[in-house]
C-alpha atoms as a PDB file:
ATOM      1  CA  UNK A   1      65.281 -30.968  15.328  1.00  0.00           C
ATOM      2  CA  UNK A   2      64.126 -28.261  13.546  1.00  0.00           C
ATOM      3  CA  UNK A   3      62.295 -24.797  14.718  1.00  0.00           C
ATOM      4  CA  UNK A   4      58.903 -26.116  14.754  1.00  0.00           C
ATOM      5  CA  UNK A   5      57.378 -22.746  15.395  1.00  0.00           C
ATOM      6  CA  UNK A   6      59.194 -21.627  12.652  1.00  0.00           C
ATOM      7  CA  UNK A   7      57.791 -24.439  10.621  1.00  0.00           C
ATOM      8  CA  UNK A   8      54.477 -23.335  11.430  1.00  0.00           C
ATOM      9  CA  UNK A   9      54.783 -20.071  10.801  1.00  0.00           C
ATOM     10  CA  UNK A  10      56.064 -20.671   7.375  1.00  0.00           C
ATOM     11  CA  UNK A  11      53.527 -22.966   6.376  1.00  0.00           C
ATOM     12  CA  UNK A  12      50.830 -20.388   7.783  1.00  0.00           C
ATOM     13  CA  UNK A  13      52.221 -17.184   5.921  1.00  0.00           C
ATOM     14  CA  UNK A  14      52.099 -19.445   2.993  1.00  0.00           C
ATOM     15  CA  UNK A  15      48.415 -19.454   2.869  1.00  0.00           C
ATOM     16  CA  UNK A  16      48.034 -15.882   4.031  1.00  0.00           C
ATOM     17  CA  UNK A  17      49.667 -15.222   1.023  1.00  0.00           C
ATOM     18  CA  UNK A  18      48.028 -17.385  -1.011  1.00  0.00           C
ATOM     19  CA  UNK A  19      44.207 -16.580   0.250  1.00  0.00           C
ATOM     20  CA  UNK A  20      44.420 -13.220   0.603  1.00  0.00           C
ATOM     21  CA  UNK A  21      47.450 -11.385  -1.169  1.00  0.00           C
ATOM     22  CA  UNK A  22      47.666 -12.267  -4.615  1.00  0.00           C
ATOM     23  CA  UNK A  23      44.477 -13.750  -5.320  1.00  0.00           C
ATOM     24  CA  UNK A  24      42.491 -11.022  -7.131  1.00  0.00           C
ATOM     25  CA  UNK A  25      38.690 -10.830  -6.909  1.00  0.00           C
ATOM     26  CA  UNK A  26      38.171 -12.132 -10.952  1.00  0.00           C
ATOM     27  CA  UNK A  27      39.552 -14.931  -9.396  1.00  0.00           C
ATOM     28  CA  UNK A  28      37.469 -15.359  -6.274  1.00  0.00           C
ATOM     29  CA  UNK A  29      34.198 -14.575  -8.990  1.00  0.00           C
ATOM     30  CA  UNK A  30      35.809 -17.126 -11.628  1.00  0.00           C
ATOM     31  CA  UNK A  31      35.426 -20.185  -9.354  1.00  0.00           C
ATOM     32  CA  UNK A  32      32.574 -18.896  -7.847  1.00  0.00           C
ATOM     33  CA  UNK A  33      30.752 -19.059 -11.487  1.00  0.00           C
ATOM     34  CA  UNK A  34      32.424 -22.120 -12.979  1.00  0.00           C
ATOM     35  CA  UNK A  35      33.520 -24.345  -9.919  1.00  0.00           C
ATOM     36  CA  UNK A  36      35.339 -27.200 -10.657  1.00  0.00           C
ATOM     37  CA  UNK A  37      35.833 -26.093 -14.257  1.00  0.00           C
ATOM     38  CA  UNK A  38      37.284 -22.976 -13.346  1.00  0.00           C
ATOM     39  CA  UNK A  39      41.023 -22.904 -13.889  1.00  0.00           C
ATOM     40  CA  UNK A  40      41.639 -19.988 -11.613  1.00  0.00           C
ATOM     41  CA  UNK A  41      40.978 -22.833  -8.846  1.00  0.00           C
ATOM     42  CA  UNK A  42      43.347 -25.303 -10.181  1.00  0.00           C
ATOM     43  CA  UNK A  43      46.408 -22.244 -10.923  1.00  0.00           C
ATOM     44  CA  UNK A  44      45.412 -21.151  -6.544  1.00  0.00           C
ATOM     45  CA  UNK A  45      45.601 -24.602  -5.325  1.00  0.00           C
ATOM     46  CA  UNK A  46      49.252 -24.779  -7.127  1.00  0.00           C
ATOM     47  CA  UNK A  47      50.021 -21.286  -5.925  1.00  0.00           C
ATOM     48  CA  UNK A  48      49.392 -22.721  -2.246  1.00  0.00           C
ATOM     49  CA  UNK A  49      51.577 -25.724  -2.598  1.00  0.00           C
ATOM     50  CA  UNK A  50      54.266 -23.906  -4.993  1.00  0.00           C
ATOM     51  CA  UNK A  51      54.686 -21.279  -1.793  1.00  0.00           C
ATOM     52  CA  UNK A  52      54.244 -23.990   0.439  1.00  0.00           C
ATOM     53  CA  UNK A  53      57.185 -25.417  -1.011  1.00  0.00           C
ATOM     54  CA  UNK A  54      59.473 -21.987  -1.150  1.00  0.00           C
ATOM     55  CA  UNK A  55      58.590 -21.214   2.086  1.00  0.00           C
ATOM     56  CA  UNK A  56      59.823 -24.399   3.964  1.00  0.00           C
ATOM     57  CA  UNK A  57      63.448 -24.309   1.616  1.00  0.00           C
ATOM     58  CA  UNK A  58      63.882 -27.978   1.970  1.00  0.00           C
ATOM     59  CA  UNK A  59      63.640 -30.300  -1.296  1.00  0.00           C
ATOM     60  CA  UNK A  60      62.769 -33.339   0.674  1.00  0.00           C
ATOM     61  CA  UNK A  61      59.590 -31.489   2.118  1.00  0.00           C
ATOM     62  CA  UNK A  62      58.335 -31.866  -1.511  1.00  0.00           C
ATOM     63  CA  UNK A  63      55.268 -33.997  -0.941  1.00  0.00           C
ATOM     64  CA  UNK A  64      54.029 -31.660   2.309  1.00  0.00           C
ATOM     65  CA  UNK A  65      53.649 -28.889  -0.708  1.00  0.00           C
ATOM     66  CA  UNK A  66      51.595 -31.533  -2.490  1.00  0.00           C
ATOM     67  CA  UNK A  67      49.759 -32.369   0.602  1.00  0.00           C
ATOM     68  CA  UNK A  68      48.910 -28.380   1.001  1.00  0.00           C
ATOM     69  CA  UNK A  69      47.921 -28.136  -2.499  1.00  0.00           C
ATOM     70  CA  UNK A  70      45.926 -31.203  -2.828  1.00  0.00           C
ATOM     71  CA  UNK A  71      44.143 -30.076   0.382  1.00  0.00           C
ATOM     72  CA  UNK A  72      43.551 -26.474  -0.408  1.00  0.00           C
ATOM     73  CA  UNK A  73      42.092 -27.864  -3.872  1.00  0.00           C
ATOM     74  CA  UNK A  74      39.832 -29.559  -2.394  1.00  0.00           C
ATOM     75  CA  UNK A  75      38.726 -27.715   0.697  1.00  0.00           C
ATOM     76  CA  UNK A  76      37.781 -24.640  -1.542  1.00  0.00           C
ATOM     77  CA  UNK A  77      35.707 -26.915  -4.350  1.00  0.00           C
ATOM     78  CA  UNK A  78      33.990 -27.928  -1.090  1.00  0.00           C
ATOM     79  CA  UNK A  79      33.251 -24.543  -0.457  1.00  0.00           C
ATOM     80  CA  UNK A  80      32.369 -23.745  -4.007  1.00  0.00           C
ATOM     81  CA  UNK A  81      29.198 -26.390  -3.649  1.00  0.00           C
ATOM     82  CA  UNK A  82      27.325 -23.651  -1.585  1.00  0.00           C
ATOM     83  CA  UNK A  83      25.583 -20.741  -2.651  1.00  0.00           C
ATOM     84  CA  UNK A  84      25.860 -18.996   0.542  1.00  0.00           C
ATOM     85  CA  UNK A  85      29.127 -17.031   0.922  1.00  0.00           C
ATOM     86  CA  UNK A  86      28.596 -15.782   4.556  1.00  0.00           C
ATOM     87  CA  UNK A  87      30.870 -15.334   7.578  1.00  0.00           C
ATOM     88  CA  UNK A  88      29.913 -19.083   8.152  1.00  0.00           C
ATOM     89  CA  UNK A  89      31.663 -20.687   5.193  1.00  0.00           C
ATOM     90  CA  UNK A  90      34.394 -18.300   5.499  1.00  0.00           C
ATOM     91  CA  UNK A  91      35.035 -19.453   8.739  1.00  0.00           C
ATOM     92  CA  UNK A  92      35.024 -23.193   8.259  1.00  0.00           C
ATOM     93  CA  UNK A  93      36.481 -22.569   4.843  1.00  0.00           C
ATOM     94  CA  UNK A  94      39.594 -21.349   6.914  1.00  0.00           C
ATOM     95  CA  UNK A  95      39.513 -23.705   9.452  1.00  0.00           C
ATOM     96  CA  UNK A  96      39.703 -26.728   6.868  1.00  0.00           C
ATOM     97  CA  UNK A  97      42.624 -24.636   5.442  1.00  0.00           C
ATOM     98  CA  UNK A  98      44.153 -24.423   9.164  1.00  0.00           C
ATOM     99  CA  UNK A  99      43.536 -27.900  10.221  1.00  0.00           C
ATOM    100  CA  UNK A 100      45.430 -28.879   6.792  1.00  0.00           C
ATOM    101  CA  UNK A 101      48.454 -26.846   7.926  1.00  0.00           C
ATOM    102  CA  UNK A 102      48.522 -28.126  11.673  1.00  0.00           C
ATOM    103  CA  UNK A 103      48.626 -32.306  10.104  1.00  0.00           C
ATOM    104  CA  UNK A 104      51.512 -31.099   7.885  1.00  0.00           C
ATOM    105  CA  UNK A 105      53.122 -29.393  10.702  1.00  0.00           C
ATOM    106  CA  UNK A 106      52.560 -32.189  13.191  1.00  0.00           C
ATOM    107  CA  UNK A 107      53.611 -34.691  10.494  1.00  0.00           C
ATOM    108  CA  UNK A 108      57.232 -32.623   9.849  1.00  0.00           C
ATOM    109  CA  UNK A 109      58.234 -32.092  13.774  1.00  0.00           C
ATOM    110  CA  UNK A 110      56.806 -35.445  14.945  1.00  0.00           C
ATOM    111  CA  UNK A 111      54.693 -34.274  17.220  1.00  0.00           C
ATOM    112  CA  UNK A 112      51.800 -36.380  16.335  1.00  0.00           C
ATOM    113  CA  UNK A 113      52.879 -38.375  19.898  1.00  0.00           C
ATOM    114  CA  UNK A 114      53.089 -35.709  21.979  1.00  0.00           C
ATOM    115  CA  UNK A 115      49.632 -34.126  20.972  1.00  0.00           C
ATOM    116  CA  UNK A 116      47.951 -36.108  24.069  1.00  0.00           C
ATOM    117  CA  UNK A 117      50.678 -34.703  26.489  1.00  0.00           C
ATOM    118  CA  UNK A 118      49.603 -31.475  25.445  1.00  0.00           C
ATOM    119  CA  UNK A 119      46.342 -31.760  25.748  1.00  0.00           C
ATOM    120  CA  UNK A 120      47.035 -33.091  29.048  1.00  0.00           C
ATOM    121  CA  UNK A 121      49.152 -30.786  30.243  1.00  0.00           C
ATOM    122  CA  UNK A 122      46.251 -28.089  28.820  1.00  0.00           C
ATOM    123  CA  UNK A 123      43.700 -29.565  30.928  1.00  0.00           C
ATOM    124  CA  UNK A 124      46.031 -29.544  34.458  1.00  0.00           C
ATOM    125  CA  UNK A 125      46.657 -26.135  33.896  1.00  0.00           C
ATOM    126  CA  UNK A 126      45.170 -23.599  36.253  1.00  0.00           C
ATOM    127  CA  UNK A 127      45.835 -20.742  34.529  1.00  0.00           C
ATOM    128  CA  UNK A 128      44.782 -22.080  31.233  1.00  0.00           C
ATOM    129  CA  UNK A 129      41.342 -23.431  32.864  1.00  0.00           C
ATOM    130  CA  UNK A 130      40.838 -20.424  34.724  1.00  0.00           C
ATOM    131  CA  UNK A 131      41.310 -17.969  31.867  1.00  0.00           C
ATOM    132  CA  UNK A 132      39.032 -20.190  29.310  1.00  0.00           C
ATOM    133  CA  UNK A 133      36.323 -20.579  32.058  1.00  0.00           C
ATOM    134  CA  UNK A 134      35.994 -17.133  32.440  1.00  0.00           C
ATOM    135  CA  UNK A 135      35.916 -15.845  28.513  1.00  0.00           C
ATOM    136  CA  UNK A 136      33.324 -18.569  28.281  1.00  0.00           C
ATOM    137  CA  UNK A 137      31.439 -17.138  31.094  1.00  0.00           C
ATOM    138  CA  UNK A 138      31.434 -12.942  29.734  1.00  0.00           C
ATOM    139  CA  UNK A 139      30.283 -14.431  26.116  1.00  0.00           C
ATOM    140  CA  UNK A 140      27.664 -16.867  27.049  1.00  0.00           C
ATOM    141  CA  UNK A 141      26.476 -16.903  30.784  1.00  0.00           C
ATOM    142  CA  UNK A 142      26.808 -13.445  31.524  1.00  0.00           C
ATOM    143  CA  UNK A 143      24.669 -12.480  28.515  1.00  0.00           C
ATOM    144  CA  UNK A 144      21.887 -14.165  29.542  1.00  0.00           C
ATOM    145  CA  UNK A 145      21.971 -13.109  32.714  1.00  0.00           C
ATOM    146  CA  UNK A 146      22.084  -9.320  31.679  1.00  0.00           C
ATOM    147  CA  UNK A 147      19.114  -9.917  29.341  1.00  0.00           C
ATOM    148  CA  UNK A 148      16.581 -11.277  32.168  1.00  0.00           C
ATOM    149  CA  UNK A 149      17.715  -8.854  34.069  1.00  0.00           C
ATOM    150  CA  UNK A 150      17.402  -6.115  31.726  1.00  0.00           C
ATOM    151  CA  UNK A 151      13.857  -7.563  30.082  1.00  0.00           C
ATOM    152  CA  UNK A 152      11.066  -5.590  32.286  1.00  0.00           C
ATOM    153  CA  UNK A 153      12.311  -2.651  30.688  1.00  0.00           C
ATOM    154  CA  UNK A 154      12.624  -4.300  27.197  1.00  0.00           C
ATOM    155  CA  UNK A 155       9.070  -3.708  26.035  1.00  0.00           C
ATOM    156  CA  UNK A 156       9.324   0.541  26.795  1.00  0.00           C
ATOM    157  CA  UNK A 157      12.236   1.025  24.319  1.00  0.00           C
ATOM    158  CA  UNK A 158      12.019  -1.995  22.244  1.00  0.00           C
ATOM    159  CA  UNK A 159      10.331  -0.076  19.295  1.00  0.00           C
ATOM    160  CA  UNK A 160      13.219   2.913  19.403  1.00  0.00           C
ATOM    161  CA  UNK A 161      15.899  -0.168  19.049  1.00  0.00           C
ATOM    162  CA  UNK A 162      14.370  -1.696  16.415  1.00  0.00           C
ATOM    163  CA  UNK A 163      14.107   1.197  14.463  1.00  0.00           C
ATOM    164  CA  UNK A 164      17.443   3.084  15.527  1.00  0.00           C
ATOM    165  CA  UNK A 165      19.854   0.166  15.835  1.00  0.00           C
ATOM    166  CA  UNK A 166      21.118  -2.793  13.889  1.00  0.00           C
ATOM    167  CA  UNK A 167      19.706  -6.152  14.068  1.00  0.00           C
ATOM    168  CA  UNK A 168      21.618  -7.632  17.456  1.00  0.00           C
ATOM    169  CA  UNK A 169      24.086  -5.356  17.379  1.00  0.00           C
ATOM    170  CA  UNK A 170      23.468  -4.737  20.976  1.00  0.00           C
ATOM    171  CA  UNK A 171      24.476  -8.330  21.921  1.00  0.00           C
ATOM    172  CA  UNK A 172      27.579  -8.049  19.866  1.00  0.00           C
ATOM    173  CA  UNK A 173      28.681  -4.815  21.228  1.00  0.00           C
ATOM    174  CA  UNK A 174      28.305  -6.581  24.969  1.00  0.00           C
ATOM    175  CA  UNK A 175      30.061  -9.596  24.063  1.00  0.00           C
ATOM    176  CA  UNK A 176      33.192  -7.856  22.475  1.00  0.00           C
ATOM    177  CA  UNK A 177      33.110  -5.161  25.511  1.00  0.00           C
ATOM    178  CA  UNK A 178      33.368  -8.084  27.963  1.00  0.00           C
ATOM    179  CA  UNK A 179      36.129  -9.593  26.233  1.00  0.00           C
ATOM    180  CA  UNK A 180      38.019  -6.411  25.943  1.00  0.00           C
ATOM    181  CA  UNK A 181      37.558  -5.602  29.597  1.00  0.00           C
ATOM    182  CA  UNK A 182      38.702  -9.306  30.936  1.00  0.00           C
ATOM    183  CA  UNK A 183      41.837  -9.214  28.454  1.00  0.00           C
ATOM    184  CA  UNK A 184      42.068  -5.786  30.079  1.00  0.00           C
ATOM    185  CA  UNK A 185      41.712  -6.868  33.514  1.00  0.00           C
ATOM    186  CA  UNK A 186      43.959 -10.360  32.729  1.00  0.00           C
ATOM    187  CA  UNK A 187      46.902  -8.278  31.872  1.00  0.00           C
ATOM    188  CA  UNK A 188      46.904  -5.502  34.270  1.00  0.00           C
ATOM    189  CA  UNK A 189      45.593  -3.114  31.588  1.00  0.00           C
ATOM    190  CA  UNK A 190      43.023  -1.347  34.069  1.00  0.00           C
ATOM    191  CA  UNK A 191      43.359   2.167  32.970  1.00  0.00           C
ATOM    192  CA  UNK A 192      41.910   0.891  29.419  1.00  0.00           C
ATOM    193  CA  UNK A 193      38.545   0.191  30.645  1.00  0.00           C
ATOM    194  CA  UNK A 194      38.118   3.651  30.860  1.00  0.00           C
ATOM    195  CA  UNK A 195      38.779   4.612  27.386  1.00  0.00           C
ATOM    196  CA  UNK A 196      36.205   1.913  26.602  1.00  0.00           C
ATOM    197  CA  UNK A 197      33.505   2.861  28.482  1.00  0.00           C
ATOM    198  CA  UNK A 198      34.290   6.404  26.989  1.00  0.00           C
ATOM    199  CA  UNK A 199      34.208   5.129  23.527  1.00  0.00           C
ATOM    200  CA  UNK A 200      31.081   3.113  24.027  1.00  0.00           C
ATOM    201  CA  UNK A 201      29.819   6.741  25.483  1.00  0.00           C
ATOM    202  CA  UNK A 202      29.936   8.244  22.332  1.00  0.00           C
ATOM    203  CA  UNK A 203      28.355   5.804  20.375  1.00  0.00           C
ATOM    204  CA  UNK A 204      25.876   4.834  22.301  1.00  0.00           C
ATOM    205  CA  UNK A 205      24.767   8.156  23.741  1.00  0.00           C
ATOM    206  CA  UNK A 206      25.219  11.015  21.285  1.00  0.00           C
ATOM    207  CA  UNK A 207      22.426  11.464  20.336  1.00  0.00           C
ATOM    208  CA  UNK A 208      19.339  13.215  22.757  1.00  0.00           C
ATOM    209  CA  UNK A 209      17.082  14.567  20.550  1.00  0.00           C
ATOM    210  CA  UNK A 210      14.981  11.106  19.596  1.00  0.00           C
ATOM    211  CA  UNK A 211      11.947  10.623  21.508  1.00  0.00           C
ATOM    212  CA  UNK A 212      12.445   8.489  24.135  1.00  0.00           C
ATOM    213  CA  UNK A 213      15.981   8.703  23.751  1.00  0.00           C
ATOM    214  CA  UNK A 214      16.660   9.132  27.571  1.00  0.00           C
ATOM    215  CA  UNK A 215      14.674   5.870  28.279  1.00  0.00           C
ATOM    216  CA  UNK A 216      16.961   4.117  25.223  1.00  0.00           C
ATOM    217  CA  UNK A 217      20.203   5.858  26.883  1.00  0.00           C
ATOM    218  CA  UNK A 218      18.717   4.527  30.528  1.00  0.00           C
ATOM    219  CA  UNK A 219      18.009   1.252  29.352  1.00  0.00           C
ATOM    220  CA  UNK A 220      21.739   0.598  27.636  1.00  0.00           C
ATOM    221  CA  UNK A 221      23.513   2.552  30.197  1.00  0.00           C
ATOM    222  CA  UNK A 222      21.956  -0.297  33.077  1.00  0.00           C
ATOM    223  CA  UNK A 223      23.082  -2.779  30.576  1.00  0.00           C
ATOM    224  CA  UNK A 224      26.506  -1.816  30.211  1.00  0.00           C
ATOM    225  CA  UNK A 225      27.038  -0.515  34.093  1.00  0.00           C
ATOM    226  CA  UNK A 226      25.837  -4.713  34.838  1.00  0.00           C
ATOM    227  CA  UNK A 227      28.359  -6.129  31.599  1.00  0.00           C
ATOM    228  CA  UNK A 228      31.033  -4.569  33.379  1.00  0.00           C
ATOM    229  CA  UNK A 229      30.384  -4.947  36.629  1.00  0.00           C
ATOM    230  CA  UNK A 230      30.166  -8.790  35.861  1.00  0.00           C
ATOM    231  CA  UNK A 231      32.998  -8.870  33.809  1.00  0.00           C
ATOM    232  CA  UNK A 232      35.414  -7.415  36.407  1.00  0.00           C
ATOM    233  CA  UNK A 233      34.155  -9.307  39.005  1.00  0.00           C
ATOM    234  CA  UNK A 234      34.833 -12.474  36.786  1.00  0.00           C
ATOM    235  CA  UNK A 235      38.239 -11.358  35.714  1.00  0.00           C
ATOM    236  CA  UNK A 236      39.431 -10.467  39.439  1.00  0.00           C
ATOM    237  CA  UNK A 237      38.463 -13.746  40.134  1.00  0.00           C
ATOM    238  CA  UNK A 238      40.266 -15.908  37.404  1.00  0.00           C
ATOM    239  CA  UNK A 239      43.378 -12.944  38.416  1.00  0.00           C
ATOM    240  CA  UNK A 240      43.226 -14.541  42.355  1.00  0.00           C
ATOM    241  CA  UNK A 241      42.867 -18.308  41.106  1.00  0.00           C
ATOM    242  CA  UNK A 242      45.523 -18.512  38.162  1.00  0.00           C
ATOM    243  CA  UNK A 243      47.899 -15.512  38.776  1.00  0.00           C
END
């Protein structure tokens, strides 16, 4: 049988190369303007089934390059119908292109059968469980929690964020710094924490000479202090059940 991840990986550099190497931004503008009738589309749908095909070395595996090509083809004219061109379409732009990939790479290693064991064998893990339940709980959980907690001092420095910061940045920064922490945490990287919390520091805090800047510094500072506090808590709990 052949290497399947070895398979995959050549069927996934494939597109890499195709999406994001050689295709030039006259290109990306070209099908943007002209859709369907743009021949830059037709010449990168053949350009992801000609590498496709080069990639995989094996003659037989002909009709998989048509399958990538065909598929690529069509995913971006989807894509082409909207005006919007926002992390959204990106996104599900690439995850047509992936789930394209996996059904030719499940198709070549017959492992269309053995997709149930896996999923399976996914859901008996403890490790796997553990780990998932506990990203799921810093993103989405956790920040909720931090924001009732944090919202009877929301109104005194609500005007300074609005005007100083960018639009929700503050969630984002928590949710990535949770996520950092329990990968941290998850793989024994504790001494890393630190240099995030320094990091954040600096960012968050260098600058005093605002008004009301110490009740803005306050007000972040109990945010972060309760993000990590949760977040290690949660990670040295998924550490005792899974590892």
């Amino acid at each position: 049988m052949e290497n399947s991840i070895l398979i995959f990986l050549q069927l996934l550099l494939a597109h890499i190369i195709t999406d994001f190497v050689i295709q030039p931004t006259k290109w990306v503008r070209h099908k943007r303007n002209h859709k369907s009738k743009s021949k830059f589309l037709y010449l990168h749908a053949f350009i992801a089934g000609f590498l496709t095909f080069v990639f995989l070395m094996r003659l037989e595996w002909w009709y998989i390059a048509i399958f990538i090509g065909v598929t690529h083809f069509f995913v971006d004219l989807w894509k082409l119908q909207f005006d919007k061109d926002n992390l959204k379409m990106f996104v599900s732009d690439q995850l047509l292109h992936f789930f394209a990939i996996l059904i030719a790479w499940l198709y070549i290693t017959s492992n269309f059968s053995n997709i149930f064991s896996y999923l399976s064998d996914i859901i008996q893990s403890e490790v796997i469980l553990a780990t998932l339940i506990g990203y799921l709980l810093i993103i989405f959980p956790a920040g909720f929690l931090i924001g009732k907690a944090t919202k009877r001092w929301q109104s005194e420095v609500e005007d300074d964020l609005r005007k100083n910061s960018l639009d929700a940045a503050g969630r984002y920064i928590g949710i990535f710094e949770r996520i950092l922490v329990l990968t941290f945490i998850l793989t024994a990287n504790f001494s890393a924490i630190g240099f995030l919390i320094a990091a954040k520091s600096i960012l968050r805090f260098s600058d005093k000479s605002e008004t009301g800047a110490r009740k803005q510094t306050e007000y972040v500072l109990i945010g972060t202090l309760m993000s990590f506090t949760i977040t290690i808590l949660i990670g040295f709990l998924v550490r005792h059940i899974a590892f």
